[in-house]
N, C-alpha and C. Protein backbone atom coordinates (compact mmCIF):
# COMPACT_ATOMS: atom_id res chain seq x y z
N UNK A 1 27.42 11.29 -51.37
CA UNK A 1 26.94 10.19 -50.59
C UNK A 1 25.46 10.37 -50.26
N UNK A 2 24.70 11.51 -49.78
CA UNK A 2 23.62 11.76 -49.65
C UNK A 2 22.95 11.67 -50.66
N UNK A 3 23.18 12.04 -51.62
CA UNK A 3 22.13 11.79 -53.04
C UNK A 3 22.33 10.22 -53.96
N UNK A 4 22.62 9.64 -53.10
CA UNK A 4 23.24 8.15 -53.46
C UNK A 4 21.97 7.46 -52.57
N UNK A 5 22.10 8.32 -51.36
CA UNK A 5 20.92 7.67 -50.43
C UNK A 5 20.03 7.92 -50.95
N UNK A 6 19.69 9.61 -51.47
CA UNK A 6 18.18 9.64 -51.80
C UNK A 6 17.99 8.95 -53.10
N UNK A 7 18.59 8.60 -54.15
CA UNK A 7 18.87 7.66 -55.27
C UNK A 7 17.65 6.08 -55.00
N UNK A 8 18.22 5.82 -53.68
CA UNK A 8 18.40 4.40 -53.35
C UNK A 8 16.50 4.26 -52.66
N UNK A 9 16.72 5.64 -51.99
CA UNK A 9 15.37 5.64 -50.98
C UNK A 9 14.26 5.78 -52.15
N UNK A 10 14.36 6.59 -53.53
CA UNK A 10 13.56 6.77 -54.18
C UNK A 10 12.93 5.57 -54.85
N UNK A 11 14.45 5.01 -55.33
CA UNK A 11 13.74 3.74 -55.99
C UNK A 11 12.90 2.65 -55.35
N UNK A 12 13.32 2.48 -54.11
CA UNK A 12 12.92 1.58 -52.99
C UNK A 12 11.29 2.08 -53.18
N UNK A 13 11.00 3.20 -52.60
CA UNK A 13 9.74 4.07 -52.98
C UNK A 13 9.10 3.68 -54.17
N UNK A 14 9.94 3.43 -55.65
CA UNK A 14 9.01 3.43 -56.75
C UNK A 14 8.69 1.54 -56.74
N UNK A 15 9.24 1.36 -56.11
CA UNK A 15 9.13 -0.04 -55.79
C UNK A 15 7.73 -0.50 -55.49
N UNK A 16 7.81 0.08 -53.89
CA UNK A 16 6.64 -0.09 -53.11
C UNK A 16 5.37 0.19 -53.72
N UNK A 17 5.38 1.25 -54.54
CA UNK A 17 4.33 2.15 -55.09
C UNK A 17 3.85 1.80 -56.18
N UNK A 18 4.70 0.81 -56.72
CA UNK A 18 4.15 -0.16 -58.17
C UNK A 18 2.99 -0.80 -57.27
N UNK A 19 2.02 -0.80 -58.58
CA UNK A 19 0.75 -1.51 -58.39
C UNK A 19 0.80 -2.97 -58.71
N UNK A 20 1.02 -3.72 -57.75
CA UNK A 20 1.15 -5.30 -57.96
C UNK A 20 0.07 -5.85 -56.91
N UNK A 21 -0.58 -6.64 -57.73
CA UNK A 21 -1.72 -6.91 -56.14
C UNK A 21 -1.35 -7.78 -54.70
N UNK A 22 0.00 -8.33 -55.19
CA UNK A 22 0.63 -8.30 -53.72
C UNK A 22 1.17 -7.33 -52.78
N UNK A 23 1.76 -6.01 -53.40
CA UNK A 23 1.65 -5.14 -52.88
C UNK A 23 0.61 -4.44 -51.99
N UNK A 24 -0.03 -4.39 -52.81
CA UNK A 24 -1.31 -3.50 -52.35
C UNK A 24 -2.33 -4.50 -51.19
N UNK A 25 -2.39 -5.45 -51.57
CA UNK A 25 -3.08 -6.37 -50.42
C UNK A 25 -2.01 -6.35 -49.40
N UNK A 26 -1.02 -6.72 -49.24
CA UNK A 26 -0.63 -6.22 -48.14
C UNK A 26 0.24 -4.70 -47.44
N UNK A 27 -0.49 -4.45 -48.15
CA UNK A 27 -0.65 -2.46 -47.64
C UNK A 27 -2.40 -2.73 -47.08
N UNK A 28 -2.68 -3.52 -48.10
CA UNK A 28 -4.44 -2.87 -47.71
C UNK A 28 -4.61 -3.80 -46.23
N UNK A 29 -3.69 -4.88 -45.95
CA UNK A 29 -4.00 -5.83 -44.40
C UNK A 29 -3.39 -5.03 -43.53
N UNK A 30 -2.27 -4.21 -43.74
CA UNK A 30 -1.36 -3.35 -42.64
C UNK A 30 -2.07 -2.19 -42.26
N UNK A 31 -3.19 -1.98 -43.07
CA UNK A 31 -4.20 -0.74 -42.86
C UNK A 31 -4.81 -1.17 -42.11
N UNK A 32 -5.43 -2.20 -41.88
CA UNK A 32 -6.59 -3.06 -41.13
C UNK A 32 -5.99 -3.08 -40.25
N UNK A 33 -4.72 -3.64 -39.64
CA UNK A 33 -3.84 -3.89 -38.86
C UNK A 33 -4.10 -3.06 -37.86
N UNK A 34 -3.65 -1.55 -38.49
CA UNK A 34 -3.09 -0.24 -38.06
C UNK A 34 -4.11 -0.18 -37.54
N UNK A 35 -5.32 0.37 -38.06
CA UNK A 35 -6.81 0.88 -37.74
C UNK A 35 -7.22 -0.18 -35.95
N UNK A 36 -7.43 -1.51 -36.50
CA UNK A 36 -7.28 -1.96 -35.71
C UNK A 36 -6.78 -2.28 -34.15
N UNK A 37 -5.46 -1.94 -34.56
CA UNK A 37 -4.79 -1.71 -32.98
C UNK A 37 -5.43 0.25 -32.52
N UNK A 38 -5.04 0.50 -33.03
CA UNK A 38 -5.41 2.71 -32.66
C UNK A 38 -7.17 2.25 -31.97
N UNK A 39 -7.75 1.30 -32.95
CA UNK A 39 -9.26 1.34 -31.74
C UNK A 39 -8.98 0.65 -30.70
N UNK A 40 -8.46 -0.69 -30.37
CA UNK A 40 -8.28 -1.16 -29.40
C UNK A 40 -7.60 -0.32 -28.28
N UNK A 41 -6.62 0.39 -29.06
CA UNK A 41 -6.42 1.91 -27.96
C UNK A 41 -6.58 2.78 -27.40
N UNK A 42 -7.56 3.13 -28.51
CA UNK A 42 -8.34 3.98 -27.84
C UNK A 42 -9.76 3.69 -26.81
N UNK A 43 -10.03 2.32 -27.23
CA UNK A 43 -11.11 2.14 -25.98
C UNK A 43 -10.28 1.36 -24.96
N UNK A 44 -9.18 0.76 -25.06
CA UNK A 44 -8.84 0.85 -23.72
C UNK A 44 -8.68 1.72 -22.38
N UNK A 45 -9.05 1.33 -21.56
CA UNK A 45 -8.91 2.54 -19.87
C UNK A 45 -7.60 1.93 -19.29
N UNK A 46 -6.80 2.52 -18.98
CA UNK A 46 -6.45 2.27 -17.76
C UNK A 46 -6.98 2.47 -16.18
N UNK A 47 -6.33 0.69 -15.56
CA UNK A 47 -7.32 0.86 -14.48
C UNK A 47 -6.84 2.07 -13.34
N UNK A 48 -8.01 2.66 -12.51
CA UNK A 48 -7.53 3.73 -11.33
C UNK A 48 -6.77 2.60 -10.52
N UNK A 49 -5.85 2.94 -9.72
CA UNK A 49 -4.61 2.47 -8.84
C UNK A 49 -5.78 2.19 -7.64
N UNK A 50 -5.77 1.12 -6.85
CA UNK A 50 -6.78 0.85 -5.78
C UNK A 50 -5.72 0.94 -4.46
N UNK A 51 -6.33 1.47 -3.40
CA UNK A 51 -6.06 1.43 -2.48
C UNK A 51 -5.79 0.51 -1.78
N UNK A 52 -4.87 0.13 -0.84
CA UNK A 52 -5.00 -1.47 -0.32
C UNK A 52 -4.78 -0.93 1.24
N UNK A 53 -5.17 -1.38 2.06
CA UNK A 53 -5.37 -1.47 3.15
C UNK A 53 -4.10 -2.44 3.99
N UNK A 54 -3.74 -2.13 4.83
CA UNK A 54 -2.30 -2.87 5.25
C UNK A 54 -2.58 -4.50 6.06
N UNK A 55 -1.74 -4.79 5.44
CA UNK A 55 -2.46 -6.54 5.97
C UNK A 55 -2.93 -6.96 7.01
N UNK A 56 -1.72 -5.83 8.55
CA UNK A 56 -1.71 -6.46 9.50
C UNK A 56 -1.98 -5.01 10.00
N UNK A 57 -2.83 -4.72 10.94
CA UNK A 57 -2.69 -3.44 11.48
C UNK A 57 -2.51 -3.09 12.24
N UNK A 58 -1.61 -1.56 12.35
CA UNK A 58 -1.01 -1.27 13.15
C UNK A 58 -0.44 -1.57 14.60
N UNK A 59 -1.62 -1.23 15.12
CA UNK A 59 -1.34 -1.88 16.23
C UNK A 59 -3.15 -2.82 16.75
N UNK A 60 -3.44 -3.81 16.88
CA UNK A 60 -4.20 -4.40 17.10
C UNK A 60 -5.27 -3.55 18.45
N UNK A 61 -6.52 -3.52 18.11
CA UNK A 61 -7.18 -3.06 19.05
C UNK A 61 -7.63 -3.82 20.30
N UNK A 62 -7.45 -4.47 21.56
CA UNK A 62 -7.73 -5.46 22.34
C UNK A 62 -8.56 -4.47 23.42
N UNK A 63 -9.04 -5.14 24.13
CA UNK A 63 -9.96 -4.70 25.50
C UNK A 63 -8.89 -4.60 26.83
N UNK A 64 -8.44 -5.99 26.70
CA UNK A 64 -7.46 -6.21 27.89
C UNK A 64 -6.44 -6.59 27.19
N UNK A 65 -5.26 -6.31 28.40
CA UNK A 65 -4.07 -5.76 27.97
C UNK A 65 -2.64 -6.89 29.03
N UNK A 66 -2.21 -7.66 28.84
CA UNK A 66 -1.32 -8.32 29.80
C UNK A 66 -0.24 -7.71 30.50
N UNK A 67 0.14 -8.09 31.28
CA UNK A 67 1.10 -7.32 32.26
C UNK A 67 2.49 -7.36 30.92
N UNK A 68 3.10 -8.29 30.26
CA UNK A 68 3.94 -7.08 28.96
C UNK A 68 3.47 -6.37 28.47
N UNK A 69 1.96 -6.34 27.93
CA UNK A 69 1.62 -5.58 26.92
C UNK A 69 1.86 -4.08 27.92
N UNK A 70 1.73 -4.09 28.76
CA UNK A 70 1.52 -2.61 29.00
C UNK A 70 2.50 -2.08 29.71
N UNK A 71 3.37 -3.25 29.79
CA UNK A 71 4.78 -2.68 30.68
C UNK A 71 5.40 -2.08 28.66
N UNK A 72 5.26 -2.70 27.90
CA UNK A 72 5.77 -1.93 26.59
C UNK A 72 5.44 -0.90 26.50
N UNK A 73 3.83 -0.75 26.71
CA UNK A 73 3.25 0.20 26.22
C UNK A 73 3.49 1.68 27.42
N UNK A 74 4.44 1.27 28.36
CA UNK A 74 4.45 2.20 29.23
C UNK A 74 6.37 2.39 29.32
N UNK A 75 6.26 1.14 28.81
CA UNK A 75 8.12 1.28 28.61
C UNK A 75 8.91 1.19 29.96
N UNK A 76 8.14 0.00 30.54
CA UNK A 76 9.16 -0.16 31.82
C UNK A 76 8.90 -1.73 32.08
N UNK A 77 9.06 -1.95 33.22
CA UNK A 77 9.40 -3.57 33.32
C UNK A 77 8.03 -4.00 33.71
N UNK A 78 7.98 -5.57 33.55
CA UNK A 78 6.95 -6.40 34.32
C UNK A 78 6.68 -6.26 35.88
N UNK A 79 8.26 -6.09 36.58
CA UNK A 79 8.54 -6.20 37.99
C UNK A 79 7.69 -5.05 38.24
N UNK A 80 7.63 -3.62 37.83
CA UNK A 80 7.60 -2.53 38.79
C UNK A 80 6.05 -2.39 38.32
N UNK A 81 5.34 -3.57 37.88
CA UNK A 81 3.97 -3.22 37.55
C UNK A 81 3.46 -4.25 38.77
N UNK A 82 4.52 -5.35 38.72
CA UNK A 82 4.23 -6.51 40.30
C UNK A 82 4.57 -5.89 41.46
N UNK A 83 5.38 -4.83 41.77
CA UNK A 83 5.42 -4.05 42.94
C UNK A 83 4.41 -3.57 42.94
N UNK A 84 3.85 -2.58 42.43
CA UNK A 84 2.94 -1.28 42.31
C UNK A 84 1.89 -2.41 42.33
N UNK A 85 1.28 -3.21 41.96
CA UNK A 85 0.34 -4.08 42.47
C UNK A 85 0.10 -4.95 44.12
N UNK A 86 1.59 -5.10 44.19
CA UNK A 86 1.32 -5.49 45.78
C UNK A 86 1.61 -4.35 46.95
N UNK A 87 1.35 -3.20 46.44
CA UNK A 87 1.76 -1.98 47.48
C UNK A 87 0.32 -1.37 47.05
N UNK A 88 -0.63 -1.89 46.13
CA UNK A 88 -1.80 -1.00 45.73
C UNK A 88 -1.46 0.24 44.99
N UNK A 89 -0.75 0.17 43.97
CA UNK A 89 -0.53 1.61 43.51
C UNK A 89 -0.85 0.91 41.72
N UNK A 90 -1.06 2.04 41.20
CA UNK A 90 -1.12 1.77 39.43
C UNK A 90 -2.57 1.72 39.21
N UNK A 91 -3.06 0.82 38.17
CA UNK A 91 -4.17 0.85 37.28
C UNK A 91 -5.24 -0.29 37.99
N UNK A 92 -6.04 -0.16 37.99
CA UNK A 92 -6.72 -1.42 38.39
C UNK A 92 -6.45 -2.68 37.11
N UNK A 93 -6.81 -3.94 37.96
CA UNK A 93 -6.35 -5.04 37.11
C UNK A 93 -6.90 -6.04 37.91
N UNK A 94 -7.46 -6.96 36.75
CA UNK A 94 -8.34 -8.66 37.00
C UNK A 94 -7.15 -9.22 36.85
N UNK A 95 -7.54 -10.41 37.80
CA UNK A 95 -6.91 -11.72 38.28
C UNK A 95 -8.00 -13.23 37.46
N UNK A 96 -7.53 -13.59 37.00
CA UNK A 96 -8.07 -14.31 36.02
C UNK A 96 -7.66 -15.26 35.85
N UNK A 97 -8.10 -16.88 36.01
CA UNK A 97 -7.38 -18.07 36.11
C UNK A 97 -5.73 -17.76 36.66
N UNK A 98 -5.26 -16.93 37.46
CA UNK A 98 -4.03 -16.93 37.65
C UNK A 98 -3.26 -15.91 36.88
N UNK A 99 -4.07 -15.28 36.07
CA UNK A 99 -3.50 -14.56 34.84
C UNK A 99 -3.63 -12.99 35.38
N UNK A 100 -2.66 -12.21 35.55
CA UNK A 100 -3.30 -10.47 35.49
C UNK A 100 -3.52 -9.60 34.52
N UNK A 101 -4.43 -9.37 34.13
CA UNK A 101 -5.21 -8.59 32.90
C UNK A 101 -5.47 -7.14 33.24
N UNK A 102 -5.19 -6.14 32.61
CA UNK A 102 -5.72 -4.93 32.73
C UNK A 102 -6.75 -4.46 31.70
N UNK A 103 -7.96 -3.93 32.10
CA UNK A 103 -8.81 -3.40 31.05
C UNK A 103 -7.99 -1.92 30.19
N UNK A 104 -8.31 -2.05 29.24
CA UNK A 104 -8.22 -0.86 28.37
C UNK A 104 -8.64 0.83 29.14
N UNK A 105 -9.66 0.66 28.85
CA UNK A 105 -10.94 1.82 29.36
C UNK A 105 -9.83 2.38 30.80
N UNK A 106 -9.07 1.24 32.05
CA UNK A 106 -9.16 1.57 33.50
C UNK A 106 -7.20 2.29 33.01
N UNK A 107 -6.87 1.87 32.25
CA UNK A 107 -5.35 2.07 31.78
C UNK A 107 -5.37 3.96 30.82
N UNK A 108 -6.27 3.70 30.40
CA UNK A 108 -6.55 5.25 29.57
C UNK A 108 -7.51 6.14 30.85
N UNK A 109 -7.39 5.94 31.83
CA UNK A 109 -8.69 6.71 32.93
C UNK A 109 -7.01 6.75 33.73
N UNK A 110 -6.47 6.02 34.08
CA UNK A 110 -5.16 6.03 34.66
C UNK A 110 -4.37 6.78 33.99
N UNK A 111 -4.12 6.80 32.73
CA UNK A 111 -3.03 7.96 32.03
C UNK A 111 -3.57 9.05 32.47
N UNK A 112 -5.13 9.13 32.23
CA UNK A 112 -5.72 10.71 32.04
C UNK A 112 -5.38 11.03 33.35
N UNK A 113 -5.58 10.70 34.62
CA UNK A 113 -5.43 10.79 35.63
C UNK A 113 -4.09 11.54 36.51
N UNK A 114 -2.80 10.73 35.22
CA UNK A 114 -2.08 10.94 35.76
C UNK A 114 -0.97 12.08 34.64
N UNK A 115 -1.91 12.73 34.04
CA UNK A 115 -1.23 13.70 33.13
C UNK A 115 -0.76 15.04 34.08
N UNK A 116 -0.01 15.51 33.99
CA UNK A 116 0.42 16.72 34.35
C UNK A 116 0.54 17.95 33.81
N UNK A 117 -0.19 18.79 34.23
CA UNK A 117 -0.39 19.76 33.70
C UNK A 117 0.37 21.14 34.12
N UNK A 118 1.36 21.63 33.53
CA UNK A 118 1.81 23.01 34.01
C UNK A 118 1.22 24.31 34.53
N UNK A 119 1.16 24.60 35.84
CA UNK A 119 0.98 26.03 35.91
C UNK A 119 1.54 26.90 36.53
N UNK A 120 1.30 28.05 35.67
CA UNK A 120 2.38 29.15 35.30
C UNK A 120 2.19 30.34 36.72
């Protein structure tokens, strides 16, 4: 069975290899072909992978901060930031058309303030 194949593959071979000028012209276009694509390959680059920057970020940088924003950011309620305001205790905070606003800057001077420090 194997030498039936190579039988078959040979002749196929003496086939190809006859000089007929249809043959050979298209051997001689599949060369062009070939050549052709291997340069286009080789001067192609692939592009470097770009960095992308996240759409929305993280967390937004603001100045002032609303009575949720910082009851989140402190992880407790609206109420016990409206107590601690009418007893005078907590962060300083503007009153603003009706609105209570806390600055940034007076909320990070208030954490620092109120860090605790162990001693031994």
């Amino acid at each position: 069975m194997n030498s039936l194949r190579t039988d078959i593959e040979t002749q196929s071979q003496d086939r190809i290899s006859s000089t007929t000028p249809l043959a050979e012209s298209t051997r001689d276009v599949l060369d062009v072909l070939v050549n052709s694509i291997a340069k286009t390959a080789a001067r192609e680059t692939t592009p470097e992978p770009q960095l992308r920057a996240p759409a929305v970020p993280a967390e937004p940088s603001r100045e002032l901060l609303t009575e949720k924003m910082l009851a989140d950011r402190w992880v407790c309620s609206v109420a016990r930031l409206q107590r601690w305001r009418s007893v005078g205790e907590g962060p300083p905070y503007l009153k603003i058309v009706g609105k209570v606003l806390y600055r940034l800057k007076d909320i990070e001077a208030y954490e620092e303030a109120s860090l605790v420090r162990k001693v031994l």
